[in-house]
PDB file of N, CA and C in Angstrom:
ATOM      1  N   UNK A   1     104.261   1.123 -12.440  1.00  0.00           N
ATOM      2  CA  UNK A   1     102.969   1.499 -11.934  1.00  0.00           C
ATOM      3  C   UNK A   1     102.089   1.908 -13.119  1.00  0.00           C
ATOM      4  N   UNK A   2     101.047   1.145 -13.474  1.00  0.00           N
ATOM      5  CA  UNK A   2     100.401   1.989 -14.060  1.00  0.00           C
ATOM      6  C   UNK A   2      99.589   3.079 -14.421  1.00  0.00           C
ATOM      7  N   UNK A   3      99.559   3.820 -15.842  1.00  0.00           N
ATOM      8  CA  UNK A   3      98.894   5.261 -15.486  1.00  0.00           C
ATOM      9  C   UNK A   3     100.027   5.957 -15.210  1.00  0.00           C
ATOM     10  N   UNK A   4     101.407   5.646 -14.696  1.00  0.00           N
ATOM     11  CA  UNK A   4     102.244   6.618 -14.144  1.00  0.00           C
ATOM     12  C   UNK A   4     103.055   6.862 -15.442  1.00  0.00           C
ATOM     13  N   UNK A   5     103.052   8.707 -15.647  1.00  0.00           N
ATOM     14  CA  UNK A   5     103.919   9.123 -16.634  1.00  0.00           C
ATOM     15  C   UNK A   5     105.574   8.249 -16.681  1.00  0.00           C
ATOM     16  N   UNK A   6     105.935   8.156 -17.847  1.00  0.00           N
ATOM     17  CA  UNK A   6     107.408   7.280 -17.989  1.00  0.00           C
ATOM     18  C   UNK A   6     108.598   8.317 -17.766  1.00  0.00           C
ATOM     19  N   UNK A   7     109.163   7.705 -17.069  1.00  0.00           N
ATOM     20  CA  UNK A   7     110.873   8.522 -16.988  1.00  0.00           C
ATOM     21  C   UNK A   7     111.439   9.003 -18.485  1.00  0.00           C
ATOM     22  N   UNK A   8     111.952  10.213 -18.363  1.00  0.00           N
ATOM     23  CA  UNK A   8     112.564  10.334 -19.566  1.00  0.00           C
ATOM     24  C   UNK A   8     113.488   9.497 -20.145  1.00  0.00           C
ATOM     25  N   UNK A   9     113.712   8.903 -21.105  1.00  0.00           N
ATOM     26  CA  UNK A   9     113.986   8.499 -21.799  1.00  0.00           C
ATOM     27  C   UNK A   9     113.975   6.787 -21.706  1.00  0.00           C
ATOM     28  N   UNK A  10     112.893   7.162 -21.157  1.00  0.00           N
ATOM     29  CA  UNK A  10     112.795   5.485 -21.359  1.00  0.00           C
ATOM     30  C   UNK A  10     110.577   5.373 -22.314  1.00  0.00           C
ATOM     31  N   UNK A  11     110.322   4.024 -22.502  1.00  0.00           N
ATOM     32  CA  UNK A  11     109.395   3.550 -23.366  1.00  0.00           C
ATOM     33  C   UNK A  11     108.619   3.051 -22.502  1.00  0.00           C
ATOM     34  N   UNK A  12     107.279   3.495 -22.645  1.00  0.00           N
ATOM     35  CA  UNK A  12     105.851   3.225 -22.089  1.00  0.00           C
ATOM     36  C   UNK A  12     104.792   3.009 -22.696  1.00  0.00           C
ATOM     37  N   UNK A  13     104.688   2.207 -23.741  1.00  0.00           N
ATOM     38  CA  UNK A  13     103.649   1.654 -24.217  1.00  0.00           C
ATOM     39  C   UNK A  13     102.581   0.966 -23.731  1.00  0.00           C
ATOM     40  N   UNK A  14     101.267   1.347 -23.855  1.00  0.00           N
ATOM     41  CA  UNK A  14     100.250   0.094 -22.984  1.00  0.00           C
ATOM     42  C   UNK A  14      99.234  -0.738 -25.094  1.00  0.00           C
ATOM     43  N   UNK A  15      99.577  -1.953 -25.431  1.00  0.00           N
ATOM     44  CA  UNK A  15      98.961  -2.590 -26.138  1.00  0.00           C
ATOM     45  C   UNK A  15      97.505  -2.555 -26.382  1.00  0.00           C
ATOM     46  N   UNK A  16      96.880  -2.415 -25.265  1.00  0.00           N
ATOM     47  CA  UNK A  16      95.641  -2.290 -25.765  1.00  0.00           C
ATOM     48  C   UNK A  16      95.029  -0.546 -26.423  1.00  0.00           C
ATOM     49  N   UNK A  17      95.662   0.190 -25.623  1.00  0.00           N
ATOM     50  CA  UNK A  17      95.859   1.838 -26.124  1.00  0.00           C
ATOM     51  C   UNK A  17      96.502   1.731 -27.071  1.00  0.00           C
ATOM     52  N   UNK A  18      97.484   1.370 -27.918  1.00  0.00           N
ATOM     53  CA  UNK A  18      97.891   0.977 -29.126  1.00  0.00           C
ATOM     54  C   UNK A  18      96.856   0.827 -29.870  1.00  0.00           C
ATOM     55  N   UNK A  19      96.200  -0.454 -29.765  1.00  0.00           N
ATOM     56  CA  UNK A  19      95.364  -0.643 -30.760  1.00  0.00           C
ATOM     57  C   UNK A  19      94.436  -0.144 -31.078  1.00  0.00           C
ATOM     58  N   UNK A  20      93.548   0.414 -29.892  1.00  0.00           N
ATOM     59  CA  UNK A  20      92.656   1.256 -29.999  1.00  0.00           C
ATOM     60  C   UNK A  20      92.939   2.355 -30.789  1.00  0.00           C
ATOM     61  N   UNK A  21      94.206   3.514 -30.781  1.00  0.00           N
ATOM     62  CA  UNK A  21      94.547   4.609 -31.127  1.00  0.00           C
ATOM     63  C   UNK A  21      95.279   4.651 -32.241  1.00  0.00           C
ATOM     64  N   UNK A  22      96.178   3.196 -32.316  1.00  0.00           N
ATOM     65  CA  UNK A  22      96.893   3.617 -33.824  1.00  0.00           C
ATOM     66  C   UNK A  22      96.920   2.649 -34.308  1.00  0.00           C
ATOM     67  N   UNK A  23      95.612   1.538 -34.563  1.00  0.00           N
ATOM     68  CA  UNK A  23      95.310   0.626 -34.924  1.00  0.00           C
ATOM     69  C   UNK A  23      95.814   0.824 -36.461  1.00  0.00           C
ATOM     70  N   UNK A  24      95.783   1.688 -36.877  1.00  0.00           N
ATOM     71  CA  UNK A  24      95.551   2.182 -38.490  1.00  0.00           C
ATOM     72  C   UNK A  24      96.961   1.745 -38.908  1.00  0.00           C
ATOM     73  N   UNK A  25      98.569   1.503 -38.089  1.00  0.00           N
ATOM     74  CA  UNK A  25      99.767   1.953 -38.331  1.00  0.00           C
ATOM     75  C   UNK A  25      99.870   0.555 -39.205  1.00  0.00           C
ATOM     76  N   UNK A  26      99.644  -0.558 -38.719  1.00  0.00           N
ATOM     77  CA  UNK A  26      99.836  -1.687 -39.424  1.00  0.00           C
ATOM     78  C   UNK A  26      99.563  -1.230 -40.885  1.00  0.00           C
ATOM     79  N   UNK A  27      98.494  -1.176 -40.969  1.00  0.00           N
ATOM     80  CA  UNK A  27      97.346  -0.988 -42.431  1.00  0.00           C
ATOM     81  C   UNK A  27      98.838  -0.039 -43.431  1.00  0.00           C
ATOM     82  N   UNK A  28      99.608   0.885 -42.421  1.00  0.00           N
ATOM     83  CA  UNK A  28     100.490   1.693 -43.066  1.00  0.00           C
ATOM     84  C   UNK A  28     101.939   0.931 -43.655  1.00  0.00           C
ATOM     85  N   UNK A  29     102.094   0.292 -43.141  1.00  0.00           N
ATOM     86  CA  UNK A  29     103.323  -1.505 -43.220  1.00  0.00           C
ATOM     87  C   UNK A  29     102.670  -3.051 -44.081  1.00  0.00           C
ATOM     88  N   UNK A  30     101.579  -2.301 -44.667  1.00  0.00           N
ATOM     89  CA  UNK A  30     101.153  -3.941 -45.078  1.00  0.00           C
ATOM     90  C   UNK A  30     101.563  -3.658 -46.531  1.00  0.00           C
ATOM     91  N   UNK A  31     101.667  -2.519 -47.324  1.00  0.00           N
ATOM     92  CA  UNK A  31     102.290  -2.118 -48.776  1.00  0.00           C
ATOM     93  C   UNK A  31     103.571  -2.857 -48.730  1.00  0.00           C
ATOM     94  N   UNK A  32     104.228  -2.254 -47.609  1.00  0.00           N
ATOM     95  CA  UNK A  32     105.531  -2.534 -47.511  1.00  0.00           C
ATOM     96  C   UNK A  32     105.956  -4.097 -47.595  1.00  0.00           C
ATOM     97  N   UNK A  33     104.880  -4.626 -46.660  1.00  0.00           N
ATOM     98  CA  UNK A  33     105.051  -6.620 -47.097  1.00  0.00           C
ATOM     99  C   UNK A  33     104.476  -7.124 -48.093  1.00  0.00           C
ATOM    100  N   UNK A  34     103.904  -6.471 -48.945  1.00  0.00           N
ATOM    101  CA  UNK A  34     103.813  -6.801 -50.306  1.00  0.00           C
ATOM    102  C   UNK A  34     104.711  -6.456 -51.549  1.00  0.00           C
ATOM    103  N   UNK A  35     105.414  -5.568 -51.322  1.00  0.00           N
ATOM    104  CA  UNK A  35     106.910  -5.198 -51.655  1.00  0.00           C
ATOM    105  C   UNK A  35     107.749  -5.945 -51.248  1.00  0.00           C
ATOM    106  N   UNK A  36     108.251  -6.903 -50.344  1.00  0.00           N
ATOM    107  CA  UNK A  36     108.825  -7.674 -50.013  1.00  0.00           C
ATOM    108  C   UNK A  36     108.880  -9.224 -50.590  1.00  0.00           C
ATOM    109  N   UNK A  37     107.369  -9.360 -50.246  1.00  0.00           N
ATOM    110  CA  UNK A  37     106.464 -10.727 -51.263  1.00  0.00           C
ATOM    111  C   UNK A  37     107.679 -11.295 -50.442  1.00  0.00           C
ATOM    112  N   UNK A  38     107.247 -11.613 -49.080  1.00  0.00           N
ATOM    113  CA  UNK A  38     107.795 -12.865 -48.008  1.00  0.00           C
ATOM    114  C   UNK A  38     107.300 -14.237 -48.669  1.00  0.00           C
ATOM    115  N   UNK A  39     108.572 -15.283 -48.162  1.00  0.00           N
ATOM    116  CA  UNK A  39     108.229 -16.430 -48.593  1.00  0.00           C
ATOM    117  C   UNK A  39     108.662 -17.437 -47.773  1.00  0.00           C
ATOM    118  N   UNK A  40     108.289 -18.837 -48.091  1.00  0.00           N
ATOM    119  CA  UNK A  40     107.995 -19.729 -46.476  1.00  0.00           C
ATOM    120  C   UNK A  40     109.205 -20.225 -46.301  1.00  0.00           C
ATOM    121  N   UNK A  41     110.108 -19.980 -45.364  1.00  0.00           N
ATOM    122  CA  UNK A  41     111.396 -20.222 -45.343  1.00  0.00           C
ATOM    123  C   UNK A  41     112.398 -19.095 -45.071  1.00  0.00           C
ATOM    124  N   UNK A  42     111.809 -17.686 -45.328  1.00  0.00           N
ATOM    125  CA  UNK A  42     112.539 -16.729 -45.406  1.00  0.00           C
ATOM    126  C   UNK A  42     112.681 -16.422 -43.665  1.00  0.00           C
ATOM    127  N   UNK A  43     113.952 -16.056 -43.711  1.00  0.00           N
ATOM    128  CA  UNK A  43     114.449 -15.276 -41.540  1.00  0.00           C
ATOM    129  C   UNK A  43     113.962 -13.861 -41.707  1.00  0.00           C
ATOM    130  N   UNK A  44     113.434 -13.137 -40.914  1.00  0.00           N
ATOM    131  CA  UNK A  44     113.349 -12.193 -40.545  1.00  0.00           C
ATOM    132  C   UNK A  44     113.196 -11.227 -39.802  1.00  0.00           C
ATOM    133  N   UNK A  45     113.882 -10.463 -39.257  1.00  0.00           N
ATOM    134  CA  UNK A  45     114.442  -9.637 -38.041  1.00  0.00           C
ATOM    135  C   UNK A  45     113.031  -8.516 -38.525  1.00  0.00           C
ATOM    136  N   UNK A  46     112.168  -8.502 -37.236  1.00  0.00           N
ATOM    137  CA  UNK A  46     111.407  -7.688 -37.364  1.00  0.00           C
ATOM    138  C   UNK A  46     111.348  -6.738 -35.884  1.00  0.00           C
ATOM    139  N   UNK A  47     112.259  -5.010 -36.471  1.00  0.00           N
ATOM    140  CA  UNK A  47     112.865  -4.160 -35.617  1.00  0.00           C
ATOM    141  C   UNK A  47     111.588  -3.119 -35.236  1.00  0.00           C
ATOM    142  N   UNK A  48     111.133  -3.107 -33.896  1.00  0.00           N
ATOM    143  CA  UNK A  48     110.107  -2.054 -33.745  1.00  0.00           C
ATOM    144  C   UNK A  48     108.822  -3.129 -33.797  1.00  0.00           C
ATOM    145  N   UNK A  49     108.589  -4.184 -33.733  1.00  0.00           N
ATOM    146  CA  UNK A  49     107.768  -5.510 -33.796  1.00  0.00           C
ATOM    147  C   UNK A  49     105.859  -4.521 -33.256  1.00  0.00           C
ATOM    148  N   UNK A  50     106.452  -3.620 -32.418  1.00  0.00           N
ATOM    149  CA  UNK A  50     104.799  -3.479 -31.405  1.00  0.00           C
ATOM    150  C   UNK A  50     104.279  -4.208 -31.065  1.00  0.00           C
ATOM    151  N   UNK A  51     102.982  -4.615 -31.670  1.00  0.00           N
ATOM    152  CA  UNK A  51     102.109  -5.559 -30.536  1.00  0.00           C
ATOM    153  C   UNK A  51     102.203  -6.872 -31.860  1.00  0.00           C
ATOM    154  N   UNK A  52     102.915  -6.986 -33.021  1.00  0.00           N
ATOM    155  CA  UNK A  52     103.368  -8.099 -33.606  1.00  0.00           C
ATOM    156  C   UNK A  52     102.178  -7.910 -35.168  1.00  0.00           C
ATOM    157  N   UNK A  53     101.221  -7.373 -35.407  1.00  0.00           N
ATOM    158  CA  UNK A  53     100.326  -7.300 -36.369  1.00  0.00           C
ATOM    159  C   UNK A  53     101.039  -7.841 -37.521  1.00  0.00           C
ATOM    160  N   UNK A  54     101.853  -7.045 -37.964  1.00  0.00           N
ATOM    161  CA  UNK A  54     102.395  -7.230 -39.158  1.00  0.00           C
ATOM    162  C   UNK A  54     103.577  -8.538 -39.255  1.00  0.00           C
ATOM    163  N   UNK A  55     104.126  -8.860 -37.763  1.00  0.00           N
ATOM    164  CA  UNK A  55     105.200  -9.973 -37.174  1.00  0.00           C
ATOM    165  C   UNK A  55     103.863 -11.290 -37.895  1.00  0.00           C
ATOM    166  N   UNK A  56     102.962 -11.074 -37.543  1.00  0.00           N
ATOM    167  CA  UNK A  56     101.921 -12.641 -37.343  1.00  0.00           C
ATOM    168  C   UNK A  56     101.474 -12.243 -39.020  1.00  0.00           C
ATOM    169  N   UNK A  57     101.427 -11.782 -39.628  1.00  0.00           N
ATOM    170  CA  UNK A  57     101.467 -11.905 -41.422  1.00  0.00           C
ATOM    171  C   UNK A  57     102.948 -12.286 -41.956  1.00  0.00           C
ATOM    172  N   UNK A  58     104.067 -12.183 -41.429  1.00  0.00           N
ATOM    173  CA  UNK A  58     105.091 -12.345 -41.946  1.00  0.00           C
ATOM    174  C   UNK A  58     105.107 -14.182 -41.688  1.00  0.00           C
ATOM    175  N   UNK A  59     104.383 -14.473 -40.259  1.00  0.00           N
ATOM    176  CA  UNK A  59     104.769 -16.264 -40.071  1.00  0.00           C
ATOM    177  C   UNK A  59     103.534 -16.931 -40.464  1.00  0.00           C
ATOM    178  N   UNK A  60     102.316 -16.083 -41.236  1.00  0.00           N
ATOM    179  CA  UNK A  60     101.222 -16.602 -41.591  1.00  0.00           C
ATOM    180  C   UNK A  60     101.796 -17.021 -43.272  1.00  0.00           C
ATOM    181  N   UNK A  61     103.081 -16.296 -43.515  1.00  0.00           N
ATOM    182  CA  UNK A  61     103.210 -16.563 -44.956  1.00  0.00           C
ATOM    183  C   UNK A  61     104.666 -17.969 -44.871  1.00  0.00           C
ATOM    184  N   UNK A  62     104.558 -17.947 -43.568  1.00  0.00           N
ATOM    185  CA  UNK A  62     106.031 -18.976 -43.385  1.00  0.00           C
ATOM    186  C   UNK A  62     107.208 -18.580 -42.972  1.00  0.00           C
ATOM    187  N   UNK A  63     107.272 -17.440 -43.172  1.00  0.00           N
ATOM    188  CA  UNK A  63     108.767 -16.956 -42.507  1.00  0.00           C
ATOM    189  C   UNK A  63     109.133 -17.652 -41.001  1.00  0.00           C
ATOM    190  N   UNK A  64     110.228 -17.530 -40.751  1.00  0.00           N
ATOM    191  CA  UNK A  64     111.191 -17.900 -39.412  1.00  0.00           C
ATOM    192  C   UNK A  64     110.757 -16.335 -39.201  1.00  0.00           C
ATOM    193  N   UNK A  65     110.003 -15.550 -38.007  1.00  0.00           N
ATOM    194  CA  UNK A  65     110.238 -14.260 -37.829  1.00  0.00           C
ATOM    195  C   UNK A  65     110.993 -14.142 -35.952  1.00  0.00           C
ATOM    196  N   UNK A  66     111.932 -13.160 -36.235  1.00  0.00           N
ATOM    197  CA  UNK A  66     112.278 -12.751 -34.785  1.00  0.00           C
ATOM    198  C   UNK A  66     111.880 -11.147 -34.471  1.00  0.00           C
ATOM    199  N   UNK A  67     110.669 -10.694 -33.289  1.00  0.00           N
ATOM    200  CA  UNK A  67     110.865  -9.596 -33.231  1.00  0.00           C
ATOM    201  C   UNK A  67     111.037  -9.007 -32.077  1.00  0.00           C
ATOM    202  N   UNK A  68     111.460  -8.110 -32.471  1.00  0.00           N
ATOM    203  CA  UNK A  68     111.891  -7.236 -31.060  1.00  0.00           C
ATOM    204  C   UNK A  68     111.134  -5.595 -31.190  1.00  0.00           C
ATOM    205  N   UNK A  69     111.282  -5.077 -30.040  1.00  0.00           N
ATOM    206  CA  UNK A  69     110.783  -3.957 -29.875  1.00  0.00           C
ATOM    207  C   UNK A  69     111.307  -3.162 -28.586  1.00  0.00           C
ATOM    208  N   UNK A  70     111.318  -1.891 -27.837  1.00  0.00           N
ATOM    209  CA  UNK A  70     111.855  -1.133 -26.709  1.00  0.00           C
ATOM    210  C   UNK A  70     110.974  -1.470 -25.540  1.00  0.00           C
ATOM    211  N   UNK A  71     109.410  -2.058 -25.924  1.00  0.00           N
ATOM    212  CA  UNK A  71     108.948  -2.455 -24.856  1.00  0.00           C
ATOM    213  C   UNK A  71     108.495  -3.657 -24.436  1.00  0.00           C
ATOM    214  N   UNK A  72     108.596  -3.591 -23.241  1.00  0.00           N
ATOM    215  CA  UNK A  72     108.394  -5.329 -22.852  1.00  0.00           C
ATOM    216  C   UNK A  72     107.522  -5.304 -23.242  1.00  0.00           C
ATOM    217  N   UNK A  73     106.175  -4.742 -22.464  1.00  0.00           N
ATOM    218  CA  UNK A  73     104.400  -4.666 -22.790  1.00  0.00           C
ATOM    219  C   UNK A  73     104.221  -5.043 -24.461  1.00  0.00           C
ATOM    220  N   UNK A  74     104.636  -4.455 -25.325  1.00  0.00           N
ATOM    221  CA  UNK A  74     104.773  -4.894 -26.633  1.00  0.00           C
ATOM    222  C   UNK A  74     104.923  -6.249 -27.638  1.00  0.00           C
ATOM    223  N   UNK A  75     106.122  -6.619 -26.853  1.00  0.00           N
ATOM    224  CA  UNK A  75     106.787  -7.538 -27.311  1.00  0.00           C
ATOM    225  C   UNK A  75     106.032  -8.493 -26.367  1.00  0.00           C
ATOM    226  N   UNK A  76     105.513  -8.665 -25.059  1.00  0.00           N
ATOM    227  CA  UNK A  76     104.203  -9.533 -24.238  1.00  0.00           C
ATOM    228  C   UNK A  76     103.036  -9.853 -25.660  1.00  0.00           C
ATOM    229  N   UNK A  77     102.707  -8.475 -26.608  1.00  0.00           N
ATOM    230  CA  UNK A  77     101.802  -8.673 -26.974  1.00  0.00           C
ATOM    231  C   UNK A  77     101.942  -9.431 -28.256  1.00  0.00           C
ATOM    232  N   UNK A  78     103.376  -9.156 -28.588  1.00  0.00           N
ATOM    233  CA  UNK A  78     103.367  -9.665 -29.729  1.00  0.00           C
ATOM    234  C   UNK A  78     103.599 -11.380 -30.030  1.00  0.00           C
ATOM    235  N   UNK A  79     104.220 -11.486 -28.375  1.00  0.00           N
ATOM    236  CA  UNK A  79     104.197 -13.253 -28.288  1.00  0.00           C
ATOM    237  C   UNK A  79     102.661 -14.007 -27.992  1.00  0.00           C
ATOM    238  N   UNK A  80     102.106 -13.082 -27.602  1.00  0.00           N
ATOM    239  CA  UNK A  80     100.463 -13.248 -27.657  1.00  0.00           C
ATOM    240  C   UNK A  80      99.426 -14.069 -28.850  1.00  0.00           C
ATOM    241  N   UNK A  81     100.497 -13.239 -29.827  1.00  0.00           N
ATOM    242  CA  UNK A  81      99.834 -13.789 -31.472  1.00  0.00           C
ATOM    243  C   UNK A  81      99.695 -14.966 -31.793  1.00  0.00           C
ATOM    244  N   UNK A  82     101.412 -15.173 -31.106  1.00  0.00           N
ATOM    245  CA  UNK A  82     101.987 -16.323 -31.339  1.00  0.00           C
ATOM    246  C   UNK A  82     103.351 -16.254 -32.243  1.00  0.00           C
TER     247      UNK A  82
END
């Protein structure tokens, strides 16, 4: 239901409230893929994916990427990208 507080211990993310609110988190992970210096061909397991921001720079550089995340809504958004 939406709007309805989440059961404990489970994950309630809504994507577009994401972006709006912690749009900034990517911007905080993009050092990190330049430390990496991905390359076209490379697999990569991308754990905690969210709405995919940083997933769709990893296959903009060529990678094979797989990601996952705790929420469906998330991982909806992140196949969104493409």
């Amino acid at each position: 239901m939406p709007g309805a507080a989440p059961r404990p211990g489970t994950h309630a993310w809504d994507p577009a409230l994401y972006a709006a609110n912690a749009g900034f988190v990517p911007a905080l992970g993009a050092p990190v893929l330049d430390l990496l210096a991905p390359r076209a061909g490379e697999r990569i397991l991308d754990i905690g994916c969210g709405d995919g921001v940083l997933t769709e720079r990893l296959v903009d550089a060529g990678c094979s990427v797989v990601g996952i995340d705790a929420d469906t809504a998330m991982v909806a958004a992140a196949r969104e990208r493409g």
